[in-house]
Protein backbone atom coordinates (compact mmCIF):
# COMPACT_ATOMS: atom_id res chain seq x y z
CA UNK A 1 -18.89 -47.04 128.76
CA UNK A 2 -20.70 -45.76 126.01
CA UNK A 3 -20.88 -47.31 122.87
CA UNK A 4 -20.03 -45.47 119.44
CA UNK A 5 -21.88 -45.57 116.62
CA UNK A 6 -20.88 -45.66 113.27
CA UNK A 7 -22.15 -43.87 110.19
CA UNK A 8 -24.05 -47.00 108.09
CA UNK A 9 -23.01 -46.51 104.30
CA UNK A 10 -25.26 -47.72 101.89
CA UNK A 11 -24.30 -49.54 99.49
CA UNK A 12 -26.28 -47.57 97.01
CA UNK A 13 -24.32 -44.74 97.61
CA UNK A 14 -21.19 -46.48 97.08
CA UNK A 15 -21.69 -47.74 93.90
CA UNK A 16 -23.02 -44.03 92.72
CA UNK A 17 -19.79 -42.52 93.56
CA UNK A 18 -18.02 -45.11 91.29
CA UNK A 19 -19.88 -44.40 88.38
CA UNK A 20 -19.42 -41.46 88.31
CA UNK A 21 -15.58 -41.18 89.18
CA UNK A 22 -15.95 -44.23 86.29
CA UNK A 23 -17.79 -41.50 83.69
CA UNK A 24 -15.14 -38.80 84.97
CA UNK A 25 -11.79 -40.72 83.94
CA UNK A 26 -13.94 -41.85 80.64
CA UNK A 27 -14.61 -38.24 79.89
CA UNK A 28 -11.06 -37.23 80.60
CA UNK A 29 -9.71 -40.20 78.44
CA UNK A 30 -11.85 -39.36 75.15
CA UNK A 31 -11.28 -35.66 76.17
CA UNK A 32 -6.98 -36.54 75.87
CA UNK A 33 -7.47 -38.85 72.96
CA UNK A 34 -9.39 -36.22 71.09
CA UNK A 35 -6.49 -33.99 71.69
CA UNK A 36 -3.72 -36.20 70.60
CA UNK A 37 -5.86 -36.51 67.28
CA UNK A 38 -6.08 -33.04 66.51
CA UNK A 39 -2.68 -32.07 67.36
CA UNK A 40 -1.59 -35.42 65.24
CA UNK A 41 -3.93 -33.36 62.39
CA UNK A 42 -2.35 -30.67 62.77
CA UNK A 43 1.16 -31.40 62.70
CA UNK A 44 0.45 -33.06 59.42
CA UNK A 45 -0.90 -30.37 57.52
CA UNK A 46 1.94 -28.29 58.95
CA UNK A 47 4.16 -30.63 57.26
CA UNK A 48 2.57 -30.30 54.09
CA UNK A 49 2.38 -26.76 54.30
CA UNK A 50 6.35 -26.51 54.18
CA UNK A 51 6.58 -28.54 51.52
CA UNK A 52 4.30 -26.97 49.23
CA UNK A 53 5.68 -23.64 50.64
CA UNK A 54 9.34 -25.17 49.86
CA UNK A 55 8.35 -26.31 46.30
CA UNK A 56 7.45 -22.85 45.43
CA UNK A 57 10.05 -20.90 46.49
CA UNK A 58 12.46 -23.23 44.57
CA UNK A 59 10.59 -22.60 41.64
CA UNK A 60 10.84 -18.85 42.26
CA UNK A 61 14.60 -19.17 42.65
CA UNK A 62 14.72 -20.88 39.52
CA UNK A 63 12.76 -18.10 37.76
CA UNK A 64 14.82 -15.50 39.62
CA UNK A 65 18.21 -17.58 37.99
CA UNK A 66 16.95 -17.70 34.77
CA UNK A 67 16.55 -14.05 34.58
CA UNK A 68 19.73 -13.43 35.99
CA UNK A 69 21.35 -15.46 33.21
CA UNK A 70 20.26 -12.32 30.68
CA UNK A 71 17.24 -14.32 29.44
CA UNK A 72 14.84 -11.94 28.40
CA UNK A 73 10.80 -12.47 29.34
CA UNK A 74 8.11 -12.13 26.96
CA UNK A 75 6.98 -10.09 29.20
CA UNK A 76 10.25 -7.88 29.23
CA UNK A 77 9.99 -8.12 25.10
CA UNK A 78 6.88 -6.71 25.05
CA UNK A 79 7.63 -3.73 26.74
CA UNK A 80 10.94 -2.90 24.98
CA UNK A 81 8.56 -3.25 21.53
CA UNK A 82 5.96 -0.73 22.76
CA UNK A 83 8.80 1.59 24.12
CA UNK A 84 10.13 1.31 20.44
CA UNK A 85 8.66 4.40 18.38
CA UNK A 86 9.40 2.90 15.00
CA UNK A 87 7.16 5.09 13.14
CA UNK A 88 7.68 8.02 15.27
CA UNK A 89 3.70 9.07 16.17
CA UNK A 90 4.36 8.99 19.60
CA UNK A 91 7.10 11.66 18.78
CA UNK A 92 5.03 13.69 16.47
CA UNK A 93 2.26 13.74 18.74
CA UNK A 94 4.14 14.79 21.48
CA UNK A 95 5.78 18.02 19.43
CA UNK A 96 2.41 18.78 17.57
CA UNK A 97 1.20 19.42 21.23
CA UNK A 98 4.33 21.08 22.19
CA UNK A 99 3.63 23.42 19.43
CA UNK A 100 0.23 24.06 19.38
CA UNK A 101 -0.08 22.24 16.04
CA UNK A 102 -2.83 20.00 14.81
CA UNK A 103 -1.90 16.90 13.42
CA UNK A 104 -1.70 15.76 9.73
CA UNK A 105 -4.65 13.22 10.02
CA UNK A 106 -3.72 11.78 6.79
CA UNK A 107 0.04 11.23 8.05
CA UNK A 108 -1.17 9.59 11.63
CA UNK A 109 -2.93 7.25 9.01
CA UNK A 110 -0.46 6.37 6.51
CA UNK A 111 2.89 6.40 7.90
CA UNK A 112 3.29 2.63 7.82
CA UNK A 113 3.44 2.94 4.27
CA UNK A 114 6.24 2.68 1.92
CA UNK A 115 5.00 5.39 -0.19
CA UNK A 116 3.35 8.56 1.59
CA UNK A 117 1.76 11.56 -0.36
CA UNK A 118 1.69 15.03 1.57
CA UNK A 119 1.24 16.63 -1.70
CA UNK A 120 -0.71 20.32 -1.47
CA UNK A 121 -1.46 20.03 2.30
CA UNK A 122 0.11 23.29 2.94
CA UNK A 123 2.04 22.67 5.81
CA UNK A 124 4.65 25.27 6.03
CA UNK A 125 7.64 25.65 7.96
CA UNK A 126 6.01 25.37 11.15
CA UNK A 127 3.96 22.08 10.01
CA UNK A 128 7.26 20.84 8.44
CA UNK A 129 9.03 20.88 11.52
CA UNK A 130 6.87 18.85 13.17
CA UNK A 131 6.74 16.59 10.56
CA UNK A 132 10.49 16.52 10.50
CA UNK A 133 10.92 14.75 14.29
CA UNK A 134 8.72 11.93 13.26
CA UNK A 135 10.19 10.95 9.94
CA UNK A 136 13.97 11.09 11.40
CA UNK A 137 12.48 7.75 13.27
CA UNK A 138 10.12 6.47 10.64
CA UNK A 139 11.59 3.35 8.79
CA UNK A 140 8.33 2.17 6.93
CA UNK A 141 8.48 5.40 5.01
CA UNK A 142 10.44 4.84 1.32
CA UNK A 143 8.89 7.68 -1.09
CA UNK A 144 8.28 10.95 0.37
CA UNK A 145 5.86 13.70 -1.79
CA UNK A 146 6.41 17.08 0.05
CA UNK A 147 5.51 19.07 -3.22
CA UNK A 148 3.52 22.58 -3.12
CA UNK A 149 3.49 23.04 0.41
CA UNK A 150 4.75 26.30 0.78
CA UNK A 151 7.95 25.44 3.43
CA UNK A 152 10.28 28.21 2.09
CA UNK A 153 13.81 28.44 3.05
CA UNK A 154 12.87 27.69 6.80
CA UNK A 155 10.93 24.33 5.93
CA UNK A 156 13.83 23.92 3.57
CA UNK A 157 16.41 23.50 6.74
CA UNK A 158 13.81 20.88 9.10
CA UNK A 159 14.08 18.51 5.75
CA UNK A 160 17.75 18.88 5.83
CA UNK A 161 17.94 18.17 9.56
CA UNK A 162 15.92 15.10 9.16
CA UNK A 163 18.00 13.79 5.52
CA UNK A 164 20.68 13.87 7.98
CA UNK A 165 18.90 11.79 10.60
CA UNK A 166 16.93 9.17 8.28
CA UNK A 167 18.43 6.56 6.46
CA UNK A 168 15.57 4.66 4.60
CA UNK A 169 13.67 7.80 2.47
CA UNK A 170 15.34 7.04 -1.08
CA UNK A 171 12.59 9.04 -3.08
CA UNK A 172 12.34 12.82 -2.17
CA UNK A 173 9.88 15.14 -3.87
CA UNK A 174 10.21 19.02 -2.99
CA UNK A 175 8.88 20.88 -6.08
CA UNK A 176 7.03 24.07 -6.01
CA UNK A 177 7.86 25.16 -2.73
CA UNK A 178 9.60 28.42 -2.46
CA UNK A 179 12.65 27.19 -1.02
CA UNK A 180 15.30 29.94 -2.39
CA UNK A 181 18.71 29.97 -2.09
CA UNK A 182 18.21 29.46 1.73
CA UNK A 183 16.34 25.97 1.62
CA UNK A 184 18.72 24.96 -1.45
CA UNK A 185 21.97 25.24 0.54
CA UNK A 186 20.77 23.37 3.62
CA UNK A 187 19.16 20.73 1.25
CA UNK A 188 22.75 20.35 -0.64
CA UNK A 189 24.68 20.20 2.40
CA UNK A 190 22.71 17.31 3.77
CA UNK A 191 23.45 15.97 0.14
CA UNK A 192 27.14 15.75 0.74
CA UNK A 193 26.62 12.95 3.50
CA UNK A 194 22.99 11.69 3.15
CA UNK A 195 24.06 7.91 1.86
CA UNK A 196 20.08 6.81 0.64
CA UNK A 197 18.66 9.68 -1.38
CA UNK A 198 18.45 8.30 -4.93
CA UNK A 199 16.04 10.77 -6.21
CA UNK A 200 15.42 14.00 -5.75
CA UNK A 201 13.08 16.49 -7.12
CA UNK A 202 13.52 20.51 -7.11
CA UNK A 203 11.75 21.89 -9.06
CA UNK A 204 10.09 25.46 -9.68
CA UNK A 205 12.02 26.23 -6.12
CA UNK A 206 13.00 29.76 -7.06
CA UNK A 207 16.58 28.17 -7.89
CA UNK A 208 19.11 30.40 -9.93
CA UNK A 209 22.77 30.75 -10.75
CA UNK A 210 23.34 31.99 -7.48
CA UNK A 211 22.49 28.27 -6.22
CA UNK A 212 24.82 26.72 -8.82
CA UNK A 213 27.94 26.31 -6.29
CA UNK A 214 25.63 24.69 -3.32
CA UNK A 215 24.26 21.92 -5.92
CA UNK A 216 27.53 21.88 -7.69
CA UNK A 217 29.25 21.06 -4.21
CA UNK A 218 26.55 18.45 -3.34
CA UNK A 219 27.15 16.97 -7.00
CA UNK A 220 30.65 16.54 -6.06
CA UNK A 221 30.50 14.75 -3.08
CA UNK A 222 27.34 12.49 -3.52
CA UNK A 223 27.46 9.56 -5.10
CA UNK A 224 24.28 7.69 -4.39
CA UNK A 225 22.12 10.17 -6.42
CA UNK A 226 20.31 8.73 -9.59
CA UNK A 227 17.41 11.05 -10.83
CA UNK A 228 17.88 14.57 -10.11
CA UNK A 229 14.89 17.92 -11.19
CA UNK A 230 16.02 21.00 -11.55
CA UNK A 231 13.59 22.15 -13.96
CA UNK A 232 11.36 25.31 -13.84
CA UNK A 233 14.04 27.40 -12.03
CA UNK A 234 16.13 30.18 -13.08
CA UNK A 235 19.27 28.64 -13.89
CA UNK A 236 21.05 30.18 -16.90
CA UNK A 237 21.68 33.29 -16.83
CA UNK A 238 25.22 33.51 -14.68
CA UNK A 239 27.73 30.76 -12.95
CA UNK A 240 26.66 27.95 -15.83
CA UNK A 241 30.14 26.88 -16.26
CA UNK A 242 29.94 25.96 -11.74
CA UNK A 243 27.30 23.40 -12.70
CA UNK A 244 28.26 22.26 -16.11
CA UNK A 245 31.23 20.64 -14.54
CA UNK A 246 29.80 19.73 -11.86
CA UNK A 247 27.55 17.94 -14.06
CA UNK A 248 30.27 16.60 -15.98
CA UNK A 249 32.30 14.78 -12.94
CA UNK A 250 29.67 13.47 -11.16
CA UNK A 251 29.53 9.40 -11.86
CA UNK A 252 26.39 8.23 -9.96
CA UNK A 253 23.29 10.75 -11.88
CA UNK A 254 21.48 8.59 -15.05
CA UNK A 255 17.97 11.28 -15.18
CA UNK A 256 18.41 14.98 -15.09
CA UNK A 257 15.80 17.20 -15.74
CA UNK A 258 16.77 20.95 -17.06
CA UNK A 259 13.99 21.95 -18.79
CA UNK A 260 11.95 24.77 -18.20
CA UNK A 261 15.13 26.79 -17.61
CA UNK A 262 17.31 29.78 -19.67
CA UNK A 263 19.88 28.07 -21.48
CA UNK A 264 20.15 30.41 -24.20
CA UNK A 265 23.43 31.11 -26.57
CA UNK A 266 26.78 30.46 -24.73
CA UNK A 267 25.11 28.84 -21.39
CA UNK A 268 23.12 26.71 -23.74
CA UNK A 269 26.38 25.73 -25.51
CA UNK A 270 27.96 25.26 -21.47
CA UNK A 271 25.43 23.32 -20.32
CA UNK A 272 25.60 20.69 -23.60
CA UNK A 273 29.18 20.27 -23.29
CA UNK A 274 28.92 19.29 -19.64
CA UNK A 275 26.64 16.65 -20.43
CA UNK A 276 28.49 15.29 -23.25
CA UNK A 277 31.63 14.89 -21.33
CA UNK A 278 29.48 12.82 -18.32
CA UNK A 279 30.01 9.24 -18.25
CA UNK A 280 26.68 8.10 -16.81
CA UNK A 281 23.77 9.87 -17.60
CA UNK A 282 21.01 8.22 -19.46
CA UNK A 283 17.95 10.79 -19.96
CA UNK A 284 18.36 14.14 -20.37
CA UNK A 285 15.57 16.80 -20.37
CA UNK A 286 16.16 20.19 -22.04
CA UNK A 287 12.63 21.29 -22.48
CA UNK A 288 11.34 25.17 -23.17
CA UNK A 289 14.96 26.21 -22.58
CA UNK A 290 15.12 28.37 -25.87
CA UNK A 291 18.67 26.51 -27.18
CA UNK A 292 18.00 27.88 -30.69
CA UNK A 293 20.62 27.01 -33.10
CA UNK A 294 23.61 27.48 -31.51
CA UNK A 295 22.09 25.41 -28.54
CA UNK A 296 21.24 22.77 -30.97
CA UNK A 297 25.07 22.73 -32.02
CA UNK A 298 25.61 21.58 -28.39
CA UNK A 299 23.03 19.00 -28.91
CA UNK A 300 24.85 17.75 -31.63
CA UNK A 301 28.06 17.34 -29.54
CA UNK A 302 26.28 15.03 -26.73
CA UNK A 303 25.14 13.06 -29.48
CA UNK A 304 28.75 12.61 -31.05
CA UNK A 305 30.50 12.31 -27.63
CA UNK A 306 28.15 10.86 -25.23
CA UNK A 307 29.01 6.94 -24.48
CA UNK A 308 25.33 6.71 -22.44
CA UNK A 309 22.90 9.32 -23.39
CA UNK A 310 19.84 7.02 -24.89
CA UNK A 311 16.95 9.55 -24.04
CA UNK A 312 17.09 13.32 -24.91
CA UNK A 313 14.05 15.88 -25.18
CA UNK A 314 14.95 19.23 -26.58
CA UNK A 315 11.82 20.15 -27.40
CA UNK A 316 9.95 24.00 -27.57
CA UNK A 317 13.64 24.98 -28.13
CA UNK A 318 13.20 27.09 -31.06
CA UNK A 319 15.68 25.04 -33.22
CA UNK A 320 15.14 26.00 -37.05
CA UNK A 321 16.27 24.31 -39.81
CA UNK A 322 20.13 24.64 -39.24
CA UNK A 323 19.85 23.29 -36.08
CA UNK A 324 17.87 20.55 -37.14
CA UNK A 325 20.29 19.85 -39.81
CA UNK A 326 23.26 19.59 -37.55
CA UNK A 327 21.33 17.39 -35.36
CA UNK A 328 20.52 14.94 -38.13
CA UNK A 329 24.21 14.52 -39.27
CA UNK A 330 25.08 14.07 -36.13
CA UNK A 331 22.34 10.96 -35.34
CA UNK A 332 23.86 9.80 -38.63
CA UNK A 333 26.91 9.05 -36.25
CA UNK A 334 25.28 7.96 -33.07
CA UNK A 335 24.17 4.01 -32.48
CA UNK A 336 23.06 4.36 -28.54
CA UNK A 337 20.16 6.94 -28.42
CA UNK A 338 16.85 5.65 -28.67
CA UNK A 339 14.45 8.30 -27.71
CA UNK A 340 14.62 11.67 -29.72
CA UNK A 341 11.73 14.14 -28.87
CA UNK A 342 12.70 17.38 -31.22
CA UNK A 343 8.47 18.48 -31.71
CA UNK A 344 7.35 22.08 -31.11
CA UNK A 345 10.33 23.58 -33.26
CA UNK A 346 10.56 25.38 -36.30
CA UNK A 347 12.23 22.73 -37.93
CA UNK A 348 11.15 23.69 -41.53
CA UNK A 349 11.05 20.75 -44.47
CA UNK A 350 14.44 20.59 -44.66
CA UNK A 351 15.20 20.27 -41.14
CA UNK A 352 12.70 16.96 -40.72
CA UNK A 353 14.06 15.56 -43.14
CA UNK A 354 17.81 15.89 -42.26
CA UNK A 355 16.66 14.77 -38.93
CA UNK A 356 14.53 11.19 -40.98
CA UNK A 357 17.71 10.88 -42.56
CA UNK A 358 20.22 11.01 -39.94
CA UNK A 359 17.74 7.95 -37.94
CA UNK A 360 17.92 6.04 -41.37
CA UNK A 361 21.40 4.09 -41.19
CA UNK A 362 21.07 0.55 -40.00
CA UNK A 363 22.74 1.39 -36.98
CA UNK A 364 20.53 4.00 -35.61
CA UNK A 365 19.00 2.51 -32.39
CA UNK A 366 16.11 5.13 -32.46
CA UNK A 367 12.88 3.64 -31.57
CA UNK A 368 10.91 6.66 -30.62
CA UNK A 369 11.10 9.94 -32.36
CA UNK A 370 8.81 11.97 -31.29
CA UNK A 371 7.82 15.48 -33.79
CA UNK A 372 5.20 16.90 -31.96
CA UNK A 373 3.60 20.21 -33.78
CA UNK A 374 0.91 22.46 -32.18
């Protein structure tokens, strides 16, 4: 029976095989412990990333709350403030393009000021209107000087739109600028509830008796009013009894200016007694009215009756000596006037010094007498 041989392992061989089954499980156990590091990493910075995340969104809530609550941003200020047109050049701008105007340069400039000049810019009604959109917004703008700018009745209507609208102009200046009975009327009804106007210039505006009721009627029912011009107009010749009562009920008017008008004879006499009978005004201008001597008998009688009168000019009247005589008995009388200016009259020798003597008396308060001659 044969014998059977077995394979002879070396021992060599043996020992390579566990190495490297050795280097295999070390390889595998660094491999695994590697592993278990970065996943420890990584859950970690997973962590941290929810809290930061969580930290933030509470602060958002927070935010989100506080906002809620009705507690305005500065942010949220801001834009309400630009949105704001408190001048109104956005708005005048916008219609200048609308209407295929050019903008006032001068008015882009100054309309943050109190006081703004537009004075001989001649705007007309169409550049009026414009202007008239802007300044119902503007509250920087006090004093307004619209005079010689041709507006005519139209323009005359935009500035009673916006009297209507603003409530900070207190200083209105409209002279010389063809307004007519049209512009008058819309003026004066924008009068009868504009509560700021406290002057108001109208002069050389093509005014006549005919306009007497409108002003009359805005007389009336105003009572913030303090200065009023109505000189170089036509006023006069009819409906002089409308304004002289007008003149004599309203309580609020200290400065009126009538000069450069045609109070002649009875409307001259009219006129007088209407300011005699008022109980507030102050200065009164009767300039280059011809009054002659029976207007200066109505003189006379707003220096007898008159409890406020301390300023009248009656000068280039054509008062002669008789008038200037009844004028000086009367001062003889009178202890509140203070300014008399009676120069560019035919006053004669006798007249000045009727007039001297009636400022004599101790309690004359005339500081200023004024006796002009050309």
């Amino acid at each position: 029976m044969s014998e059977r041989t077995l394979p002879v392992l070396e021992v060599g061989t043996i020992q390579e095989e566990d190495e490297e089954e050795e280097e295999e499980t070390a390889v595998n156990g660094e491999e695994n412990r590697e592993a278990s590091i970065t996943i420890s990493n990584f859950t970690e910075s997973s962590n941290l990333l929810a809290e930061v995340t969580k930290q933030r969104l509470t602060q958002k809530r927070i935010a989100e709350s506080n906002i809620d609550e009705g507690s305005d941003t500065d942010l949220e200020l801001e834009e309400e403030k630009s949105e704001f047109d408190m001048t109104g050049k956005i708005t005048y701008l916008n219609v200048c393009k609308q209407f295929g105007l050019v903008p006032v340069s001068y008015f882009l400039r100054h309309m943050t000021d109190s006081s703004l000049s537009l004075a001989h810019h001649g705007l007309g009604s169409q550049g009026i209107k414009a202007l008239s959109y802007p300044l119902m917004k503007n509250t920087k703008i006090l004093n307004l000087d619209l005079e010689d700018n041709w507006l005519e009745g139209e323009g005359g209507e935009h500035i009673a739109a916006m009297l209507l609208e603003n409530c900070y102009i207190t200083d209105l200046n409209l002279a010389n600028n063809k307004l007519g009975s049209k512009g008058c009327e819309a003026i004066c009804r924008a009068l009868q509830t504009n509560v700021t106007l406290k002057n108001l210039n109208l002069s050389g505006n093509d005014l006549s008796g005919a306009d007497s009721g409108s002003i009359s009627e805005a007389f009336y029912e105003n009572n913030r009013l303090k200065t009023v011009n109505l000189s170089h107009n036509n006023f006069g010749h009819s409906s002089t009894d409308t304004l002289a009562e007008a003149i004599s009920e309203n309580e609020t008017i200290e400065n009126i200016d009538l000069s450069w008008n045609n109070f002649r004879l009875k409307s001259a006499t009219v006129i007088c007694d209407g300011i005699a009978t008022n109980s507030r005004l102050r200065v009164v201008n009767l300039t280059m009215n011809g009054l002659g001597n029976e207007g200066a008998f109505g003189v006379a009688e707003i220096l007898k009756q008159s409890g406020t009168v301390t300023s009248i000019d009656i000068s280039q009247n054509r008062i002669g000596p008789i008038g200037a005589t009844v004028i000086g008995k009367a001062l003889e009388t009178n202890d509140l006037l203070k300014t008399l200016k009676i120069g560019y009259n035919p006053l004669g020798i006798e007249g000045v010094k009727c007039v001297f003597k009636g400022v004599c008396p101790d309690a004359s308060c005339v500081t200023d007498l004024d006796f002009s001659v050309s």
